[in-house]
C-alpha atoms as a PDB file:
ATOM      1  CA  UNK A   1     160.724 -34.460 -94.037  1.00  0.00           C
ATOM      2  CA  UNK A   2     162.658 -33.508 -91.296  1.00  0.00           C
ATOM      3  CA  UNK A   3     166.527 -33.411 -90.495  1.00  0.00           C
ATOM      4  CA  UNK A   4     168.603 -35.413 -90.211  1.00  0.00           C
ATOM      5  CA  UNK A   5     166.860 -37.283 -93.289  1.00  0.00           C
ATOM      6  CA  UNK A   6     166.304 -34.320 -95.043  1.00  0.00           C
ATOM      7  CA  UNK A   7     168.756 -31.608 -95.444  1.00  0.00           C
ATOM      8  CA  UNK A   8     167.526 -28.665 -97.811  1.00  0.00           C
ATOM      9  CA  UNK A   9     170.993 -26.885 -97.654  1.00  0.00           C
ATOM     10  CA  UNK A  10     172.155 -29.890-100.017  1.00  0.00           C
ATOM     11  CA  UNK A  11     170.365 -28.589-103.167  1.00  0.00           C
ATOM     12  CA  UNK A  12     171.737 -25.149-102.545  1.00  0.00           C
ATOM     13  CA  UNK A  13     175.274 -26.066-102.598  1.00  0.00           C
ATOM     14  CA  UNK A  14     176.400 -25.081-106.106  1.00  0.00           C
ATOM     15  CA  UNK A  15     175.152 -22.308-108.287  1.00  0.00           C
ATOM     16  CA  UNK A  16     174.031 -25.312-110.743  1.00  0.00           C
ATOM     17  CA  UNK A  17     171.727 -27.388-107.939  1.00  0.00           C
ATOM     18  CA  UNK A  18     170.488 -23.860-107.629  1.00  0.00           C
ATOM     19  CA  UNK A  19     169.086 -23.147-110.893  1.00  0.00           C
ATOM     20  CA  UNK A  20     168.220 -26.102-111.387  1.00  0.00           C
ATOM     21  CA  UNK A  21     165.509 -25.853-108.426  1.00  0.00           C
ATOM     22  CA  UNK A  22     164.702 -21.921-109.291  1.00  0.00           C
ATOM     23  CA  UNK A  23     160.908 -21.809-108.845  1.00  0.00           C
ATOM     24  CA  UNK A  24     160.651 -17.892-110.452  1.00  0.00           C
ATOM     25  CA  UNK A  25     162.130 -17.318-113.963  1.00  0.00           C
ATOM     26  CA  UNK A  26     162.821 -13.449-114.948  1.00  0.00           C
ATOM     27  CA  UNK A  27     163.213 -13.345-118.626  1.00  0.00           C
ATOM     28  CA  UNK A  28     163.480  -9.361-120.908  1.00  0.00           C
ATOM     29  CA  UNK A  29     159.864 -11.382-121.915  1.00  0.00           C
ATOM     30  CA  UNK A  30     158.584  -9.919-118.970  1.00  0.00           C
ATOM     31  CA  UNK A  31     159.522  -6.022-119.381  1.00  0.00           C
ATOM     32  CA  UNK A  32     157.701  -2.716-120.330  1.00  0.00           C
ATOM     33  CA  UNK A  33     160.224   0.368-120.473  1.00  0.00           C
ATOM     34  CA  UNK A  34     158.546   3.607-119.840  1.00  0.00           C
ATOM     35  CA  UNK A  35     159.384   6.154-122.156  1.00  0.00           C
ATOM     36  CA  UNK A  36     158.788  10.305-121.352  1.00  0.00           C
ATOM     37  CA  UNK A  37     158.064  11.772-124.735  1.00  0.00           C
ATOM     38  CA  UNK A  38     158.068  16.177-125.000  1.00  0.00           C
ATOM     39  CA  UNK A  39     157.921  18.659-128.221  1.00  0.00           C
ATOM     40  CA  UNK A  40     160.880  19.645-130.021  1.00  0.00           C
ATOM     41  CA  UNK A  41     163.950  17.530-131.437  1.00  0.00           C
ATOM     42  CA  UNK A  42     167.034  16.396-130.370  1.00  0.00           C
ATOM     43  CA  UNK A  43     166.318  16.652-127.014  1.00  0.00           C
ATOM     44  CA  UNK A  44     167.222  13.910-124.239  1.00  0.00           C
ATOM     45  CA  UNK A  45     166.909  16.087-121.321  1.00  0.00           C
ATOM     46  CA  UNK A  46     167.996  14.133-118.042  1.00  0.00           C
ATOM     47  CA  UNK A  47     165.222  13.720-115.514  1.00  0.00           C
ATOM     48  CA  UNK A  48     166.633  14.927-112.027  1.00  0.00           C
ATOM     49  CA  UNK A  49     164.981  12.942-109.637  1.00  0.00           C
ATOM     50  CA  UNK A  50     165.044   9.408-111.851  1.00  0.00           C
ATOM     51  CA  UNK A  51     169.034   9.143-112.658  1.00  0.00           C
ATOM     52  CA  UNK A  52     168.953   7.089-116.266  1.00  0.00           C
ATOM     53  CA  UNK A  53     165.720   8.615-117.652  1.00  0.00           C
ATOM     54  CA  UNK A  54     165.061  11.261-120.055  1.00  0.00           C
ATOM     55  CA  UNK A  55     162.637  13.235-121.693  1.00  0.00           C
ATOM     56  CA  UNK A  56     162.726  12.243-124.707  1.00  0.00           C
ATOM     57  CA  UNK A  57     161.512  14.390-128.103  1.00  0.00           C
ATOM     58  CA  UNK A  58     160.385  12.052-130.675  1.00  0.00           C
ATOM     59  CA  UNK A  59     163.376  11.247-132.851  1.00  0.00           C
ATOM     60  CA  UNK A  60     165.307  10.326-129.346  1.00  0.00           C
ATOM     61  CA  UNK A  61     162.385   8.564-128.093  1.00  0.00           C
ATOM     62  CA  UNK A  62     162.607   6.687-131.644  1.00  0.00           C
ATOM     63  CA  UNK A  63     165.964   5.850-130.535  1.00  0.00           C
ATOM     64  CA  UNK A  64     165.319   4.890-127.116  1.00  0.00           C
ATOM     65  CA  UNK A  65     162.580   2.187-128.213  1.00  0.00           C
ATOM     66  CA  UNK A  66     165.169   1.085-130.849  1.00  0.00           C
ATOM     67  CA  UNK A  67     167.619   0.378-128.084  1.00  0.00           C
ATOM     68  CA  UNK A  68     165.050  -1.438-125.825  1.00  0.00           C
ATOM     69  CA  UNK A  69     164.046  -3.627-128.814  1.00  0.00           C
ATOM     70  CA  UNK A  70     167.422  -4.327-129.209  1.00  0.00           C
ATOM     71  CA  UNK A  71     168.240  -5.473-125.909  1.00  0.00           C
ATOM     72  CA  UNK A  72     164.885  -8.111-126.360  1.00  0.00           C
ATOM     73  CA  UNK A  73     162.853  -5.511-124.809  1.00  0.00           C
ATOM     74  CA  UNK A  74     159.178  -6.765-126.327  1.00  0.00           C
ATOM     75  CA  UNK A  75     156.837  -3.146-125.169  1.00  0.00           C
ATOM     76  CA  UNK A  76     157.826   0.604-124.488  1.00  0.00           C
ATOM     77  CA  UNK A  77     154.787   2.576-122.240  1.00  0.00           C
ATOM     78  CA  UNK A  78     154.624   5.966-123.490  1.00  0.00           C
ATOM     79  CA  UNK A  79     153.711   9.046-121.502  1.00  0.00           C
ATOM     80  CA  UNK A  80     153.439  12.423-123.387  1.00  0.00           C
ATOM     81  CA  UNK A  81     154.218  16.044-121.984  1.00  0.00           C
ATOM     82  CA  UNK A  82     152.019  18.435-124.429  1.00  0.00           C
ATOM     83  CA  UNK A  83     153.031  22.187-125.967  1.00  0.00           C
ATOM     84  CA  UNK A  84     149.501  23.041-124.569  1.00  0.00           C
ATOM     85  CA  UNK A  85     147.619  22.708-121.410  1.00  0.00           C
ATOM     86  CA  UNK A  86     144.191  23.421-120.690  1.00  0.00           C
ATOM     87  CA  UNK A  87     140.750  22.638-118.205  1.00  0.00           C
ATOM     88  CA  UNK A  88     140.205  19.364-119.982  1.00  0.00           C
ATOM     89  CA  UNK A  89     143.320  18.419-121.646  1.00  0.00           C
ATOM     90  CA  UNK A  90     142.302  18.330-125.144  1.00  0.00           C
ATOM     91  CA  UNK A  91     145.240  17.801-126.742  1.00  0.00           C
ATOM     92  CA  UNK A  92     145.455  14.316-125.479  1.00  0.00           C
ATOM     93  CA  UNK A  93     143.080  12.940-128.048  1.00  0.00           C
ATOM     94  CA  UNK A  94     144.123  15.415-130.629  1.00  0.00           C
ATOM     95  CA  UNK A  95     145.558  13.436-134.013  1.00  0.00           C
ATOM     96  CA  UNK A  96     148.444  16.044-134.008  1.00  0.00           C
ATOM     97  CA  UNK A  97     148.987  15.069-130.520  1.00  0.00           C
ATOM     98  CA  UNK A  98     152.583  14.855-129.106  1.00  0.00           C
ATOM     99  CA  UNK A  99     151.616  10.720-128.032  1.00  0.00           C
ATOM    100  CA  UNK A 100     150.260  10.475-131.692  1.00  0.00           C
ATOM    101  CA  UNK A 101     153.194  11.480-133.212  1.00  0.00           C
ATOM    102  CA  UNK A 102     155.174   9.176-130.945  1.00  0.00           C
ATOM    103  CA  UNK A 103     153.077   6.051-131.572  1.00  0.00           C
ATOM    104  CA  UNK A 104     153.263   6.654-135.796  1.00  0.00           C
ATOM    105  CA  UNK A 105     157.124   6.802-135.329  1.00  0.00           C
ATOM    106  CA  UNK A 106     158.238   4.298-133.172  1.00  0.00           C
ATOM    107  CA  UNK A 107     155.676   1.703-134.806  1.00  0.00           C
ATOM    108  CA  UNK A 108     157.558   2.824-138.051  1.00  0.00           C
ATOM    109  CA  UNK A 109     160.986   2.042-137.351  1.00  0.00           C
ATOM    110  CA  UNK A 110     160.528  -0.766-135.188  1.00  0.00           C
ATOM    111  CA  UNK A 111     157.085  -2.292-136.189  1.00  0.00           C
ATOM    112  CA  UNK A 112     157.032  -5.724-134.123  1.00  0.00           C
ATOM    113  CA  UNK A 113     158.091  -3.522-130.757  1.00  0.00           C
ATOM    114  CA  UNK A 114     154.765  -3.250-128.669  1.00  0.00           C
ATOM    115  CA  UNK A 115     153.554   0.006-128.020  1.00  0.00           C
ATOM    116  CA  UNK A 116     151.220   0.707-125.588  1.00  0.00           C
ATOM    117  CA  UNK A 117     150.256   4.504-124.501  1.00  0.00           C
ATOM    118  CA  UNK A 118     149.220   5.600-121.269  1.00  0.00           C
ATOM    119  CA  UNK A 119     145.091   7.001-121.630  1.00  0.00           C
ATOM    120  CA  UNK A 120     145.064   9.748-118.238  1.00  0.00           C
ATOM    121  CA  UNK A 121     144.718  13.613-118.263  1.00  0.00           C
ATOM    122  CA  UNK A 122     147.108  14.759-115.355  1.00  0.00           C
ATOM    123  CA  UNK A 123     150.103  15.366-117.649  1.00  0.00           C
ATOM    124  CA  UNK A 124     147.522  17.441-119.792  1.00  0.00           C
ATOM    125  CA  UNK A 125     145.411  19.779-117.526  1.00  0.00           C
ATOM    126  CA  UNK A 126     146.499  22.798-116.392  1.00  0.00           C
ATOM    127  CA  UNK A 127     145.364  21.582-112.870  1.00  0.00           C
ATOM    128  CA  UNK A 128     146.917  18.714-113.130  1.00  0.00           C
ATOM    129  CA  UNK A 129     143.689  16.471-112.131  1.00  0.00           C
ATOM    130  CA  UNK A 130     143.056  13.283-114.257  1.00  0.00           C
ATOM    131  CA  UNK A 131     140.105  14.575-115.723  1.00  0.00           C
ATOM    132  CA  UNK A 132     137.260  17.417-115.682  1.00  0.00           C
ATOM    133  CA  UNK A 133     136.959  19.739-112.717  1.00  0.00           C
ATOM    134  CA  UNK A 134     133.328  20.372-111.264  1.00  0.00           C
ATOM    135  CA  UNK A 135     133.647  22.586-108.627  1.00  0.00           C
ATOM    136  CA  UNK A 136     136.867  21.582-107.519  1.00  0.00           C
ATOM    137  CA  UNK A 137     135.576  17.944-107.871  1.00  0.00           C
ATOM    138  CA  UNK A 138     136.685  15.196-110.597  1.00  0.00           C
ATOM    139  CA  UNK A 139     133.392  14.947-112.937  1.00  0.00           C
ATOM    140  CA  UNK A 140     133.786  11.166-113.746  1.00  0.00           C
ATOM    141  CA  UNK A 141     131.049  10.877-116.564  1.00  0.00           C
ATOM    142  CA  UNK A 142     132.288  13.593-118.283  1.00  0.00           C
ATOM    143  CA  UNK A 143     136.010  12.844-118.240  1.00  0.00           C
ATOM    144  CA  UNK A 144     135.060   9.151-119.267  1.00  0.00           C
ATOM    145  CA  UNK A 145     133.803  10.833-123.046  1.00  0.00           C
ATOM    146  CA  UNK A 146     137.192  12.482-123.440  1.00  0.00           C
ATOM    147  CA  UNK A 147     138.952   9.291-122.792  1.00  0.00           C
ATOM    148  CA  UNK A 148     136.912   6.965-124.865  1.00  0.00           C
ATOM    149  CA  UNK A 149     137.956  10.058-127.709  1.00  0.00           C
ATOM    150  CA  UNK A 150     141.691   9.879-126.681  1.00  0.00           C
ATOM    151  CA  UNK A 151     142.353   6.205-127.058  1.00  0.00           C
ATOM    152  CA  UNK A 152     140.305   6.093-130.546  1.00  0.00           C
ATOM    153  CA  UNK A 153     142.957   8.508-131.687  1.00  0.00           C
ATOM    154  CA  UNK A 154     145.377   6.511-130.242  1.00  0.00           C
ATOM    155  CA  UNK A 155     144.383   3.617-131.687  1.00  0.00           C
ATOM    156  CA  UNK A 156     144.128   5.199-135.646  1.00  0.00           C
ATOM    157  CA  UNK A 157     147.780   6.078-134.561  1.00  0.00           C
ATOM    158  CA  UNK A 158     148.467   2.791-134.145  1.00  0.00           C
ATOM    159  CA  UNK A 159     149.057   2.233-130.892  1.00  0.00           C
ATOM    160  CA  UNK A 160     149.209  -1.713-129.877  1.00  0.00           C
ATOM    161  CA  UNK A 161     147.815  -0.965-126.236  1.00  0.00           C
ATOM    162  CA  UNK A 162     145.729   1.693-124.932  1.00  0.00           C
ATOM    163  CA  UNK A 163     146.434   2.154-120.824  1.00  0.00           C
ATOM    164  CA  UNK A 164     143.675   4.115-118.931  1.00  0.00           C
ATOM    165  CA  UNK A 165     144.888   4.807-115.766  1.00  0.00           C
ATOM    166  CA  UNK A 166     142.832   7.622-114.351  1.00  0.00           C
ATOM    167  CA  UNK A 167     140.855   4.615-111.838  1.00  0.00           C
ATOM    168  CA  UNK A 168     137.580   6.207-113.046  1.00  0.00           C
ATOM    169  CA  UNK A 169     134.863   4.556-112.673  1.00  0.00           C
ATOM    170  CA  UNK A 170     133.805   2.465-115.371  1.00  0.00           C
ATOM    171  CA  UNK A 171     136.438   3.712-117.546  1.00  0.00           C
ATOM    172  CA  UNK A 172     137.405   0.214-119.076  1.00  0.00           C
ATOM    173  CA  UNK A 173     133.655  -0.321-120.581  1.00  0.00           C
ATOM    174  CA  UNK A 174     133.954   3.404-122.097  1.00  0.00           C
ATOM    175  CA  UNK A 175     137.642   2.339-123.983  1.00  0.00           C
ATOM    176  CA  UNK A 176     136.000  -0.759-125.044  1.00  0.00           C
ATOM    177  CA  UNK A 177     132.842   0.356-126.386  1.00  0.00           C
ATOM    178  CA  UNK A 178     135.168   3.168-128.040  1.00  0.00           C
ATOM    179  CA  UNK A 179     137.434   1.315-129.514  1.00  0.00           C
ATOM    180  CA  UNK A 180     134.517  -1.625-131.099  1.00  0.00           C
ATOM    181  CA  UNK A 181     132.331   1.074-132.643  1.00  0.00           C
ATOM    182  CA  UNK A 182     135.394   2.766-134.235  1.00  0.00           C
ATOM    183  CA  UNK A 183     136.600  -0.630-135.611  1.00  0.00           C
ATOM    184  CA  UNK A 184     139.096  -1.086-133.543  1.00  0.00           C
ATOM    185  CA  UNK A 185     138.589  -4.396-131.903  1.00  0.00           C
ATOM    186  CA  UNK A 186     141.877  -5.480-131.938  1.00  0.00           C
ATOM    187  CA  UNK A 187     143.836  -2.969-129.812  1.00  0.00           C
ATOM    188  CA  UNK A 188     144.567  -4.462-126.190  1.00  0.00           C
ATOM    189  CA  UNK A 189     142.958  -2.397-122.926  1.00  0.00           C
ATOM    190  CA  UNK A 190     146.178  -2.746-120.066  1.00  0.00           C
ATOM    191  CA  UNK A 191     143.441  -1.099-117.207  1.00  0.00           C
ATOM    192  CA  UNK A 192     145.526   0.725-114.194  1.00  0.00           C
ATOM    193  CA  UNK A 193     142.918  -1.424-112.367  1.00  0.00           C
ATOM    194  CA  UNK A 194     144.283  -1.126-108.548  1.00  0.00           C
ATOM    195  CA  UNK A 195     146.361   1.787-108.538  1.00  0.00           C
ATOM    196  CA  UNK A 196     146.875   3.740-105.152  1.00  0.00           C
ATOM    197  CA  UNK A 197     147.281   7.089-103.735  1.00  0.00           C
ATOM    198  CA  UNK A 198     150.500   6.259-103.348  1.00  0.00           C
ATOM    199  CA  UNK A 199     154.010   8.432-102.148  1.00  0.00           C
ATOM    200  CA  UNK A 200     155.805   6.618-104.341  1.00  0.00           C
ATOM    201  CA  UNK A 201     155.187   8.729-107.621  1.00  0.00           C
ATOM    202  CA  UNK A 202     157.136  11.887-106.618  1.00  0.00           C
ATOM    203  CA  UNK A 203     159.658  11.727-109.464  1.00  0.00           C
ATOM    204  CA  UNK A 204     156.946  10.605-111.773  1.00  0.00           C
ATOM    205  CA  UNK A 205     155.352  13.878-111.452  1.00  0.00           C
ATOM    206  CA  UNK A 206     158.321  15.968-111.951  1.00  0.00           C
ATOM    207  CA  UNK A 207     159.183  14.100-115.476  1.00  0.00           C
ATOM    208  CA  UNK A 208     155.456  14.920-116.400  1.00  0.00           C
ATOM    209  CA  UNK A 209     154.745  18.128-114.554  1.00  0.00           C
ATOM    210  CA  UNK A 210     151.259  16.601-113.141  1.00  0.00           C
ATOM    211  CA  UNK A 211     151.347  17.694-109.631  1.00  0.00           C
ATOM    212  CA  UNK A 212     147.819  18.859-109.066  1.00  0.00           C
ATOM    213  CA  UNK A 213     147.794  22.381-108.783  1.00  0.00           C
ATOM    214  CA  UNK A 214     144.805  21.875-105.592  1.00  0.00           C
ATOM    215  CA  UNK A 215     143.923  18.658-103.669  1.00  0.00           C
ATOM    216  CA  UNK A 216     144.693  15.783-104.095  1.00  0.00           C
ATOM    217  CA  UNK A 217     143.790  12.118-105.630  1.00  0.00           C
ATOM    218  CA  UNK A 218     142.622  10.206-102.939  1.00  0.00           C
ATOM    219  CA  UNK A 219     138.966  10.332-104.048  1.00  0.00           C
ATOM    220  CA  UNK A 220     139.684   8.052-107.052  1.00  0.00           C
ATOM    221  CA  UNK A 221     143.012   6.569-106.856  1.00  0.00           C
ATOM    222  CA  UNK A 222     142.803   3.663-104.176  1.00  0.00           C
ATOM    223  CA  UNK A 223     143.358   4.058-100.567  1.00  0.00           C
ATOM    224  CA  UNK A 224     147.027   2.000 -99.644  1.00  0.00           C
ATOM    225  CA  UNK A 225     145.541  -0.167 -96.878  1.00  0.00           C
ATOM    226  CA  UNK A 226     143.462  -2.128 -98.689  1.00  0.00           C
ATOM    227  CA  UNK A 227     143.407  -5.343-100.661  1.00  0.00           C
ATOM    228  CA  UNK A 228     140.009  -6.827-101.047  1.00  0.00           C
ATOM    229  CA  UNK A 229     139.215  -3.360-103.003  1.00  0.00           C
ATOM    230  CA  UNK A 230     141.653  -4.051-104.947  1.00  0.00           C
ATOM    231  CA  UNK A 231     140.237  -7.325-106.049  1.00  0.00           C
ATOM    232  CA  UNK A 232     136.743  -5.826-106.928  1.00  0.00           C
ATOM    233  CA  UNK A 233     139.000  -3.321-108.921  1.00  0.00           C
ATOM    234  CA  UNK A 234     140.017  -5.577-111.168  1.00  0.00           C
ATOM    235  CA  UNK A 235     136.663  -7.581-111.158  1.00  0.00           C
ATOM    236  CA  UNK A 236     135.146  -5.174-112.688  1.00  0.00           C
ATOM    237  CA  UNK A 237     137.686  -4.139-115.239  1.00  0.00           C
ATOM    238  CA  UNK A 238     137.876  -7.760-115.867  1.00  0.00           C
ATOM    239  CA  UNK A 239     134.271  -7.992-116.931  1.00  0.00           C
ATOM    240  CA  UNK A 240     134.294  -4.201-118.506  1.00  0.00           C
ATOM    241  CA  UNK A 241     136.650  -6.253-121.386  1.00  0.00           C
ATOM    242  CA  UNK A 242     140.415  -5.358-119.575  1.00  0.00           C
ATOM    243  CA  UNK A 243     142.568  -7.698-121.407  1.00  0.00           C
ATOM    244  CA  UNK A 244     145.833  -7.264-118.945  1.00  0.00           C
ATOM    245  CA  UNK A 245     144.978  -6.108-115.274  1.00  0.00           C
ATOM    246  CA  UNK A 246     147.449  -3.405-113.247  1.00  0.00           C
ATOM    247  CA  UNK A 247     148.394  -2.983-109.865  1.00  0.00           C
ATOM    248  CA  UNK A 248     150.614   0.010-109.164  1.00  0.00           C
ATOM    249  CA  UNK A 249     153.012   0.530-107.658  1.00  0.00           C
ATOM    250  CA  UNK A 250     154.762  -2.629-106.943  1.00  0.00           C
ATOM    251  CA  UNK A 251     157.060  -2.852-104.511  1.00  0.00           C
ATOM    252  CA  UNK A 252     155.053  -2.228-101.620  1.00  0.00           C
ATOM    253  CA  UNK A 253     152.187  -3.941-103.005  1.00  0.00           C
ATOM    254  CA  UNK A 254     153.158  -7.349-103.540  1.00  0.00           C
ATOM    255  CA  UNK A 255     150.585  -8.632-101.280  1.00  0.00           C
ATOM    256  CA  UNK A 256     147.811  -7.274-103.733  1.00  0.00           C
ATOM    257  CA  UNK A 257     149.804  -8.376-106.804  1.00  0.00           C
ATOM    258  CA  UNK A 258     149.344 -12.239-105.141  1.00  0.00           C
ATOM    259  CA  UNK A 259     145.976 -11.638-105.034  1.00  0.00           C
ATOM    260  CA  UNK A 260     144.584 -10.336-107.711  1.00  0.00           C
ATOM    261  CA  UNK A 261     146.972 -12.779-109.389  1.00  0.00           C
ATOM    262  CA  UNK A 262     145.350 -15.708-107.389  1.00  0.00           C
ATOM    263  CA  UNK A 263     141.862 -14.500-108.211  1.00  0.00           C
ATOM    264  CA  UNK A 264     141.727 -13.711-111.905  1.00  0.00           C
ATOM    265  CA  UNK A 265     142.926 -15.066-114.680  1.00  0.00           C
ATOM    266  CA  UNK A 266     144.197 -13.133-117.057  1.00  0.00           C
ATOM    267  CA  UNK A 267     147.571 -11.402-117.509  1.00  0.00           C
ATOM    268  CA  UNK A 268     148.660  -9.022-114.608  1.00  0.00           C
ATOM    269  CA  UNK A 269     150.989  -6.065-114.819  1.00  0.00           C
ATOM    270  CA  UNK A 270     152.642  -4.533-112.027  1.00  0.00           C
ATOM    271  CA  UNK A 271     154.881  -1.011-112.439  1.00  0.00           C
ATOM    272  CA  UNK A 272     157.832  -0.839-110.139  1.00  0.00           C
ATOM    273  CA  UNK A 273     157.075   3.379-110.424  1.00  0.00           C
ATOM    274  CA  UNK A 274     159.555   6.002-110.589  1.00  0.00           C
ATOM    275  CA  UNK A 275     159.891   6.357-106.517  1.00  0.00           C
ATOM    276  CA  UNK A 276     161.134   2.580-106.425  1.00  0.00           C
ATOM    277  CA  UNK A 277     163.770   3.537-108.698  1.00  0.00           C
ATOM    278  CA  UNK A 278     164.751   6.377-107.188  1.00  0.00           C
ATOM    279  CA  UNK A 279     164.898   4.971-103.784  1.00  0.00           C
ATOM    280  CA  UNK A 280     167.625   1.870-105.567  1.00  0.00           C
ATOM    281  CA  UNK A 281     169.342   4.651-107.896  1.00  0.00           C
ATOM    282  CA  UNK A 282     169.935   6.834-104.954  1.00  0.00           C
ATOM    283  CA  UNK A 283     171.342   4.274-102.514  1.00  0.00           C
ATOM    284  CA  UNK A 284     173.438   2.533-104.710  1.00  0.00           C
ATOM    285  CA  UNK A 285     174.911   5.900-105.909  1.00  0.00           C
ATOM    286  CA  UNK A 286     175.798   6.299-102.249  1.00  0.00           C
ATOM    287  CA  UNK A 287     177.565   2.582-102.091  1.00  0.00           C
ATOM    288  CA  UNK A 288     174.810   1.735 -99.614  1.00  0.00           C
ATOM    289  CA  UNK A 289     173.834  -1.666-102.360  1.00  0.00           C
ATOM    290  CA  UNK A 290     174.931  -3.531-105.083  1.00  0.00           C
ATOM    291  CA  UNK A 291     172.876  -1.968-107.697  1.00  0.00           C
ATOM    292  CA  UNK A 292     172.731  -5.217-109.772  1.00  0.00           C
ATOM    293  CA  UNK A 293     172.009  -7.980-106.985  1.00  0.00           C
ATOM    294  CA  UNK A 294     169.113  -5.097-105.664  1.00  0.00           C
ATOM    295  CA  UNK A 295     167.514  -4.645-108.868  1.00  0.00           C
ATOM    296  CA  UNK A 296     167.437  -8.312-109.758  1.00  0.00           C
ATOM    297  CA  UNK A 297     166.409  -9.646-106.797  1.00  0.00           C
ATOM    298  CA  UNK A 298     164.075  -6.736-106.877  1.00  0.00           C
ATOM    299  CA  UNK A 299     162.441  -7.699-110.180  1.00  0.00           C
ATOM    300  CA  UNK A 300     162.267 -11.433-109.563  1.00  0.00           C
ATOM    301  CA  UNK A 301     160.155 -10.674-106.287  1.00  0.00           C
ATOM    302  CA  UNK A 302     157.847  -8.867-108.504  1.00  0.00           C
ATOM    303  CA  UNK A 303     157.601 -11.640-110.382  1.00  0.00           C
ATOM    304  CA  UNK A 304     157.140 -14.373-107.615  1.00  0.00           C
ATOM    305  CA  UNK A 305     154.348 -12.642-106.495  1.00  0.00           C
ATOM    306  CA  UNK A 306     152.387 -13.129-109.157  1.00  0.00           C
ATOM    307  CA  UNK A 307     153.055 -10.608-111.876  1.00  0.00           C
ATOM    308  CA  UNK A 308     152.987 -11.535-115.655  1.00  0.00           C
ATOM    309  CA  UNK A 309     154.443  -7.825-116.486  1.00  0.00           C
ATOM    310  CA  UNK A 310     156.756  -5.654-114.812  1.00  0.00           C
ATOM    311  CA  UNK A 311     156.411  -2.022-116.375  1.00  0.00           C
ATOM    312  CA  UNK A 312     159.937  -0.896-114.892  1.00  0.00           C
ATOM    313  CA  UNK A 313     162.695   1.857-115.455  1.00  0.00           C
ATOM    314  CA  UNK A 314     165.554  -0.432-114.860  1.00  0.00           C
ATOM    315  CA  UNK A 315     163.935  -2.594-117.870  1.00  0.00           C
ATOM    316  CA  UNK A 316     167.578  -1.948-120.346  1.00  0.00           C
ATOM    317  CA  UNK A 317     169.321  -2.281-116.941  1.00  0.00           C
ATOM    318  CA  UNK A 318     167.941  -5.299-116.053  1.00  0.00           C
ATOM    319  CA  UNK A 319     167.939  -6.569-119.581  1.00  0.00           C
ATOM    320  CA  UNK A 320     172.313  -6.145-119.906  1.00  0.00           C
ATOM    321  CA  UNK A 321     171.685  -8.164-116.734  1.00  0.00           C
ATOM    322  CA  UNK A 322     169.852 -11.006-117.564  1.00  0.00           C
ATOM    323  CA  UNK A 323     172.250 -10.971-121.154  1.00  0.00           C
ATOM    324  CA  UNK A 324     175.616 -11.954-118.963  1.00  0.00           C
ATOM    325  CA  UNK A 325     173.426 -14.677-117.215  1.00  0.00           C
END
């Protein structure tokens, strides 16, 4: 196949020939919209360093999920900023729990929306840590029995999806075994399964206020340079009972999204996280991109690399999109 005989610019020539030939699909099928949920009501308080996003109390997060299911949205991701904060974060798996709350709302009003609820301790702790402190050290074992407590409550909430994301070890096996002996068979594990120590979740942790007060997370969140890690990662969470697989973040990681997604199958997620938003809100604010070519193009590359999920903020963005198509 070589030219002259063969000319690949003629199946390019009209928008038509084009999508015709489009090997990568993006469909609202494939979107999660994360949703910041706080105590109090009537509150939508604009997040500074994400431009679009909120904190949301629960009636407006009620509203929020309502739009997203409106716009074909099938999932919101919910992340919870507590009245309380302590050593251990105990009022993550508390039944009166801000997430709690959330989860019995939304699934309320819009009962066929998919809610899934991120499982971690950072946005809970007073020093900000995803877990229990031993000496200045993450105590995995321990911090493993309050998770396997926190997405049992989660789940008697009725949460569709229970996301642990704190990359301890062996913390897929303790959901599981959790969720089984409580009855709850049924309710999906999404496993932050290769999720790095990454720059990239600066805004994140102002929404949440889970900047760790000493340290850092380097000791369990995955060093950046590596891939075959990665793929033992999500190996293991695979065969702990993970029914969808994460890598986070995305954008700079679609090399590890390609494969893990070659290697296992099962569904993979991949979260285009708040400092890949930020980074498109801020230049196209400044006229430096076309905000809607970026973010689709964006999004689809996501996709080509293997993802089956895209947990993104430009989700309702991307959705009005994809509608005009």
């Amino acid at each position: 196949m070589n030219y002259p005989d063969y000319r690949p610019r003629r199946l390019r020539r009209t928008e038509g020939l084009r999508r015709m030939i489009r090997e990568t699909r993006l469909s609202v099928d494939d979107f999660v919209y994360p949703l910041f949920v706080v105590p109090g009501s009537g509150i939508e308080k604009p997040i500074s360093s994400l431009p679009g996003q909120f904190n949301y109390s629960i009636d407006k997060a009620v509203e929020a999920a309502g739009r997203a299911a409106d716009l074909g949205i099938p999932g919101v991701l919910l992340f919870g900023i507590p009245e309380r904060k302590d050593s251990v974060g105990s009022e993550a798996w508390k039944e009166s729990g801000i997430i709690q709350k959330a989860i019995r709302a939304i699934k309320k009003a819009h009962p066929a929306l998919v809610v899934m609820a991120d499982a971690c301790f950072c946005e809970y702790t007073d020093h900000g840590h995803c877990g229990v402190l031993q000496e200045g050290e993450l105590d995995n074992d321990a911090s493993l029995e309050n998770l396997a407590r926190t997405v049992v409550s989660y789940a008697k909430a009725g949460v569709d999806v229970v996301a642990p994301s704190g990359m301890l070890d062996g913390f897929v096996s303790a959901c599981r075994d959790s969720l089984d002996q409580d009855g709850f068979d049924q309710t999906v594990i999404m496993a932050y399964s290769a999720k790095y120590a990454s720059a990239y979740y600066g805004p994140f942790r102002e929404a949440v206020d889970s900047t760790p007060q000493s340290g850092d997370r380097k000791g369990h969140q995955m060093d950046y340079a590596n891939v075959a890690e990665a793929v033992r990662e999500v190996s293991m969470d695979v065969a702990e009972g993970a029914d969808i697989v994460m890598v986070k973040p995305a954008l700079a990681y679609l090399d590890v999204i390609r494969a893990v997604s070659d290697e296992i199958n099962m569904p993979v997620a991949a979260y285009a996280v708040s400092g890949e938003y930020a980074m498109i809100e801020a230049a196209a604010e400044r006229g430096w991109i076309d905000r809607e070519r970026v973010v689709l193009e964006t999004l689809t590359g996501i996709r080509r690399a293997g993802a089956d999920i895209i947990i993104t903020y430009h989700a309702p963005y991307a959705a009005k999109l994809l509608a005009k198509r």
